[in-house]
Protein backbone atom coordinates (compact mmCIF):
# COMPACT_ATOMS: atom_id res chain seq x y z
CA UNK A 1 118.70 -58.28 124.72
CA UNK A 2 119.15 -58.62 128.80
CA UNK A 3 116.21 -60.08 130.51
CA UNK A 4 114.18 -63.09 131.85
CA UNK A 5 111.54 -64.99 130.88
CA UNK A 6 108.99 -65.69 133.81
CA UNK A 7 107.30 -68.90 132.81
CA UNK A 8 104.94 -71.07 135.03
CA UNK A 9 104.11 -74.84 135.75
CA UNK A 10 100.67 -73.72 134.44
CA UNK A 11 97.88 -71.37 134.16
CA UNK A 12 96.69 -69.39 137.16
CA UNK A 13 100.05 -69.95 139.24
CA UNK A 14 100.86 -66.12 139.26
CA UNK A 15 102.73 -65.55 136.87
CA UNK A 16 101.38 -61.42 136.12
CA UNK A 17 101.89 -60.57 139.68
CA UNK A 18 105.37 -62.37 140.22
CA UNK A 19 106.26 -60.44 136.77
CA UNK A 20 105.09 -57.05 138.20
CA UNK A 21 106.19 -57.25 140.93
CA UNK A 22 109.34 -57.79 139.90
CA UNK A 23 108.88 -54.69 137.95
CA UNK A 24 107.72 -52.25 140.21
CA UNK A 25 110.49 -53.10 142.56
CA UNK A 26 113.45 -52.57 139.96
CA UNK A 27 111.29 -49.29 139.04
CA UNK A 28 111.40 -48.06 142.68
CA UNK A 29 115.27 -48.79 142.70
CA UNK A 30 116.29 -46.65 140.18
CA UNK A 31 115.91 -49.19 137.50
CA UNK A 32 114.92 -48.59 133.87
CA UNK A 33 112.68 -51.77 133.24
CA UNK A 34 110.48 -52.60 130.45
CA UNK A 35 107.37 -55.49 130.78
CA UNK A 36 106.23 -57.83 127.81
CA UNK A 37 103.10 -60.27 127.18
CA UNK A 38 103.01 -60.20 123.49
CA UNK A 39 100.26 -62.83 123.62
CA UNK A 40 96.90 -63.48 125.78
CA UNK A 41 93.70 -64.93 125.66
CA UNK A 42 90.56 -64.07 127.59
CA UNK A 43 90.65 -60.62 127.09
CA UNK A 44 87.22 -59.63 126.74
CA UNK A 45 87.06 -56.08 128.69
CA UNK A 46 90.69 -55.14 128.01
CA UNK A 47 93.18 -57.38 129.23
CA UNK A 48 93.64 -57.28 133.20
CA UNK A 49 97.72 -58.76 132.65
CA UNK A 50 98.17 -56.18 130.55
CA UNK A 51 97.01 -53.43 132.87
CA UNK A 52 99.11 -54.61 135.78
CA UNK A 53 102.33 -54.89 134.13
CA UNK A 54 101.84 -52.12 131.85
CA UNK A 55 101.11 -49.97 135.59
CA UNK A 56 104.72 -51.42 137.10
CA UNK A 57 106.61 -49.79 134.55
CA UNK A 58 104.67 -46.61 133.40
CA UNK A 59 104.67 -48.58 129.61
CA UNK A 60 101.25 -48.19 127.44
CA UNK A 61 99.35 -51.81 127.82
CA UNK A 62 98.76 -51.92 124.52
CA UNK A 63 103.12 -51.63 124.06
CA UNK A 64 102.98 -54.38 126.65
CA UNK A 65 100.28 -56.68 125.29
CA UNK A 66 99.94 -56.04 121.08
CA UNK A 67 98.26 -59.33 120.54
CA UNK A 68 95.26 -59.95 122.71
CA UNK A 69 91.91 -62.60 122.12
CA UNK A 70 89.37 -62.64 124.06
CA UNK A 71 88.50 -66.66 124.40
CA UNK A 72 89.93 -67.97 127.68
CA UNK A 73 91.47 -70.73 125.97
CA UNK A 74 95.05 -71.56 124.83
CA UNK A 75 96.68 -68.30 122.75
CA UNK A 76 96.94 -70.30 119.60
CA UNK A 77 93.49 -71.95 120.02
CA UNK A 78 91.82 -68.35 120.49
CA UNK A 79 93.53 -66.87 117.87
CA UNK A 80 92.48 -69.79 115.37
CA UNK A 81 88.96 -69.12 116.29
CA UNK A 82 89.45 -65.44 115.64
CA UNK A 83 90.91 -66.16 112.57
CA UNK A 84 93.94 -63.84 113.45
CA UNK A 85 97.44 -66.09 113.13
CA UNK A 86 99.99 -64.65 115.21
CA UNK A 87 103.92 -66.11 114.96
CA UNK A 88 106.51 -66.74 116.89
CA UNK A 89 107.99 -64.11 114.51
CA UNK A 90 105.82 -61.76 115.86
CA UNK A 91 106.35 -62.29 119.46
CA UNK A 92 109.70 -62.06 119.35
CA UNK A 93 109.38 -58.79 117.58
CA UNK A 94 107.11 -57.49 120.08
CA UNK A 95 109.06 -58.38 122.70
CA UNK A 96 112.50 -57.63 121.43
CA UNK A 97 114.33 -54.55 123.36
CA UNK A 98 117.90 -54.01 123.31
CA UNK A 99 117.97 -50.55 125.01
CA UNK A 100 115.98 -51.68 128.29
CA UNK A 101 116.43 -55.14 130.57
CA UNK A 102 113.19 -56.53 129.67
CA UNK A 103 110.98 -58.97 132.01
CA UNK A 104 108.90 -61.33 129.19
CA UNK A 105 106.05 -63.15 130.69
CA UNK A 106 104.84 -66.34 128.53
CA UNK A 107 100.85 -67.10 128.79
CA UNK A 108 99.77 -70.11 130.16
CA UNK A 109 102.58 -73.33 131.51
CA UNK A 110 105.41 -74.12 129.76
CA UNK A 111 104.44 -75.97 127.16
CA UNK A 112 101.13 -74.44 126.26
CA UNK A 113 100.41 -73.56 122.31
CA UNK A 114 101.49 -69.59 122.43
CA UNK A 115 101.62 -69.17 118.43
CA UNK A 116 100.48 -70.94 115.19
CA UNK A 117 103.85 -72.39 114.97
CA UNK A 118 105.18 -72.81 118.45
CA UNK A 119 104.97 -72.75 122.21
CA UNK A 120 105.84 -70.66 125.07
CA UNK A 121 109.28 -73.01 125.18
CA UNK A 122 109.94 -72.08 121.79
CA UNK A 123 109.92 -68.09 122.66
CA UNK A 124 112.01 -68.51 125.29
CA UNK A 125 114.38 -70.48 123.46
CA UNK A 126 113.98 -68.09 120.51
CA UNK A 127 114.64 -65.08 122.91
CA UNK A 128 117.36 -66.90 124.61
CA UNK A 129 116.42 -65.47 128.29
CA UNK A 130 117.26 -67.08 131.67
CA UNK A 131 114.30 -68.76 133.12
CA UNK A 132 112.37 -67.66 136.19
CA UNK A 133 110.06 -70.34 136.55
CA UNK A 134 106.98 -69.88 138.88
CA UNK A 135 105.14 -72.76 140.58
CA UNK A 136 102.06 -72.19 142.62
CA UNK A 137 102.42 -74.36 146.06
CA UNK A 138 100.24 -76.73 146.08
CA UNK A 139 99.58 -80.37 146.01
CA UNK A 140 101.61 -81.72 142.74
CA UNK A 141 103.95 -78.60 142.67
CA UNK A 142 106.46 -80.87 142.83
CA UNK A 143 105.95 -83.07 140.22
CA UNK A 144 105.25 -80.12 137.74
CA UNK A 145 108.07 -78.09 138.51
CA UNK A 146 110.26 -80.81 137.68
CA UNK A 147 108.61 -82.28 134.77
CA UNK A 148 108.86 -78.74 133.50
CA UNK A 149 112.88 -78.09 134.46
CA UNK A 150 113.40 -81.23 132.88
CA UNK A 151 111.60 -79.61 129.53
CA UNK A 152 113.76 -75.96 130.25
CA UNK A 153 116.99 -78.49 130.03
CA UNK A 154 115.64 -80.31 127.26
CA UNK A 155 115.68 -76.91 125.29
CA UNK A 156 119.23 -76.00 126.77
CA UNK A 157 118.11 -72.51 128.19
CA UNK A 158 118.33 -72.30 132.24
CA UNK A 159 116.63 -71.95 134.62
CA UNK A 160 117.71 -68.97 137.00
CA UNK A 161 115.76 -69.33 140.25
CA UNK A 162 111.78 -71.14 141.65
CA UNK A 163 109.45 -69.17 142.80
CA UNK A 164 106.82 -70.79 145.24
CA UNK A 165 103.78 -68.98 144.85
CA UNK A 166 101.47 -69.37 147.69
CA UNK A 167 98.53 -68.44 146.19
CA UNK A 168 96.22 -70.05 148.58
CA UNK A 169 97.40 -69.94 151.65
CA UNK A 170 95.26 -72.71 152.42
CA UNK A 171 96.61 -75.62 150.61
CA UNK A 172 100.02 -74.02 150.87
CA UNK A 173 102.68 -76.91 152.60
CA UNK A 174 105.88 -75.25 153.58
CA UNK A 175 107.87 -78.50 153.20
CA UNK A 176 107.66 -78.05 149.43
CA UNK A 177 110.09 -75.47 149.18
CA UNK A 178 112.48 -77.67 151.10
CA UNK A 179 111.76 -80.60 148.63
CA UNK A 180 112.78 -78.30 145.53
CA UNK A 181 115.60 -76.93 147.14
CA UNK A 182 116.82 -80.73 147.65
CA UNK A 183 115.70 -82.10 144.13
CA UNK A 184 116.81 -78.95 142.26
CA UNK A 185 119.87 -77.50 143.76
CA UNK A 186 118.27 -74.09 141.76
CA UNK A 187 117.46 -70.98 144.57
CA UNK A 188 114.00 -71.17 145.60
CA UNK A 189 111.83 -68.58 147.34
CA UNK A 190 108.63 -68.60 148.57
CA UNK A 191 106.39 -65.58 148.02
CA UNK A 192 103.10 -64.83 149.57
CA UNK A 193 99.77 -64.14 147.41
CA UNK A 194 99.74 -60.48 148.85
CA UNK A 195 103.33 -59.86 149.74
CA UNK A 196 103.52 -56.13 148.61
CA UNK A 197 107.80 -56.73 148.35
CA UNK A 198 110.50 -59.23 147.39
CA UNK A 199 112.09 -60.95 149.78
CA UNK A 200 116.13 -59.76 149.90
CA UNK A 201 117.24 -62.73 148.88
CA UNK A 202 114.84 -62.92 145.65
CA UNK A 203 115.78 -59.34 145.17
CA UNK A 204 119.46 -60.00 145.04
CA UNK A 205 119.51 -63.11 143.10
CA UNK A 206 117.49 -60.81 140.74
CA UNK A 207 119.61 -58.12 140.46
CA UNK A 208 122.84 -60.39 139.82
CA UNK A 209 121.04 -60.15 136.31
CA UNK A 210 119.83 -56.61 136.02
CA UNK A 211 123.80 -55.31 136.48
């Protein structure tokens, strides 16, 4: 299976629209690219991740997204409360393409509890994709990304490129991109809450994966 796994410092750092937007622009190059969720909470009028990366690609949401709860808690929390186990089994299998390059998008940071028996870390690990890992700029970015690089090396998968979500512009500090770059070594790029396109230099890094 060719693909990444887009995984974030936390919850609410952008992960859906770094994901799809990643999407739409291999789409729009000629690119046959499939989008997977297999797992989110807080889904109580459809799921809204769903929709937007199930629209980059042209894929049914429900194709996208098969396991969906609609407490906006943890996955494995919500689904305990629904009485509805899900496994790491059964993300894998949902996610699982071998005919498409496939972006996966985990739910919640890192670390959070994604099935009864594992985390988003374990997915990725069970997958076995390159990390993309995305880190909303703000106060403590720092800090977070790197606890959560150190984690990525702990489970000897790697880490392809940081993206520096601004998504407030207001709290957003330009030096932190600088910082990562320095403490990292890893390609960084810093994407705008609205920015409608990829930066070139995102885009190529990303395609040194699609070919």
């Amino acid at each position: 299976m060719k693909g990444l796994f887009i995984t974030g410092t936390d919850t609410d750092v952008g992960k859906t629209y770094v994901t799809s937007l990643l999407a739409r622009e291999l789409v729009a190059l000629g690119y046959a690219i499939s989008v997977r969720k297999p797992i989110a909470s807080g889904c109580v009028n459809g799921c809204a991740d769903a929709q937007q990366l199930a629209a980059a690609t042209g894929e049914d949401e429900m194709h996208v997204c098969p396991y969906r709860f609609p407490l906006a808690v943890s996955p494995e929390r919500a689904m305990r409360y629904a009485n509805k186990p899900v496994t790491l089994t059964d993300c894998v299998t949902a996610c699982k393409n071998k005919n498409t390059f496939t972006l996966v998008e985990g739910a919640g940071g890192w670390l959070s509890p994604l099935a009864i028996d594992g985390n988003n870390a374990d997915l990725a690990a069970r997958l076995n994709l390159p990390i993309m890992l995305v880190v909303a700029n703000r106060l403590g970015c720092i800090n977070h990304a790197l606890l959560t690089l150190a984690s990525i090396q702990q489970y000897r998968l790697d880490c392809c490129a940081i993206v520096l979500n601004n998504v407030n512009n207001a709290s957003a500090d330009p030096d932190n991109i600088t910082d990562l770059q320095r403490l990292t070594q890893l390609p960084v790029f810093s994407l705008e809450s609205n920015e409608a396109q990829l930066s070139a230099a995102l885009m190529q890094r990303l395609l040194t994966f699609v070919k």
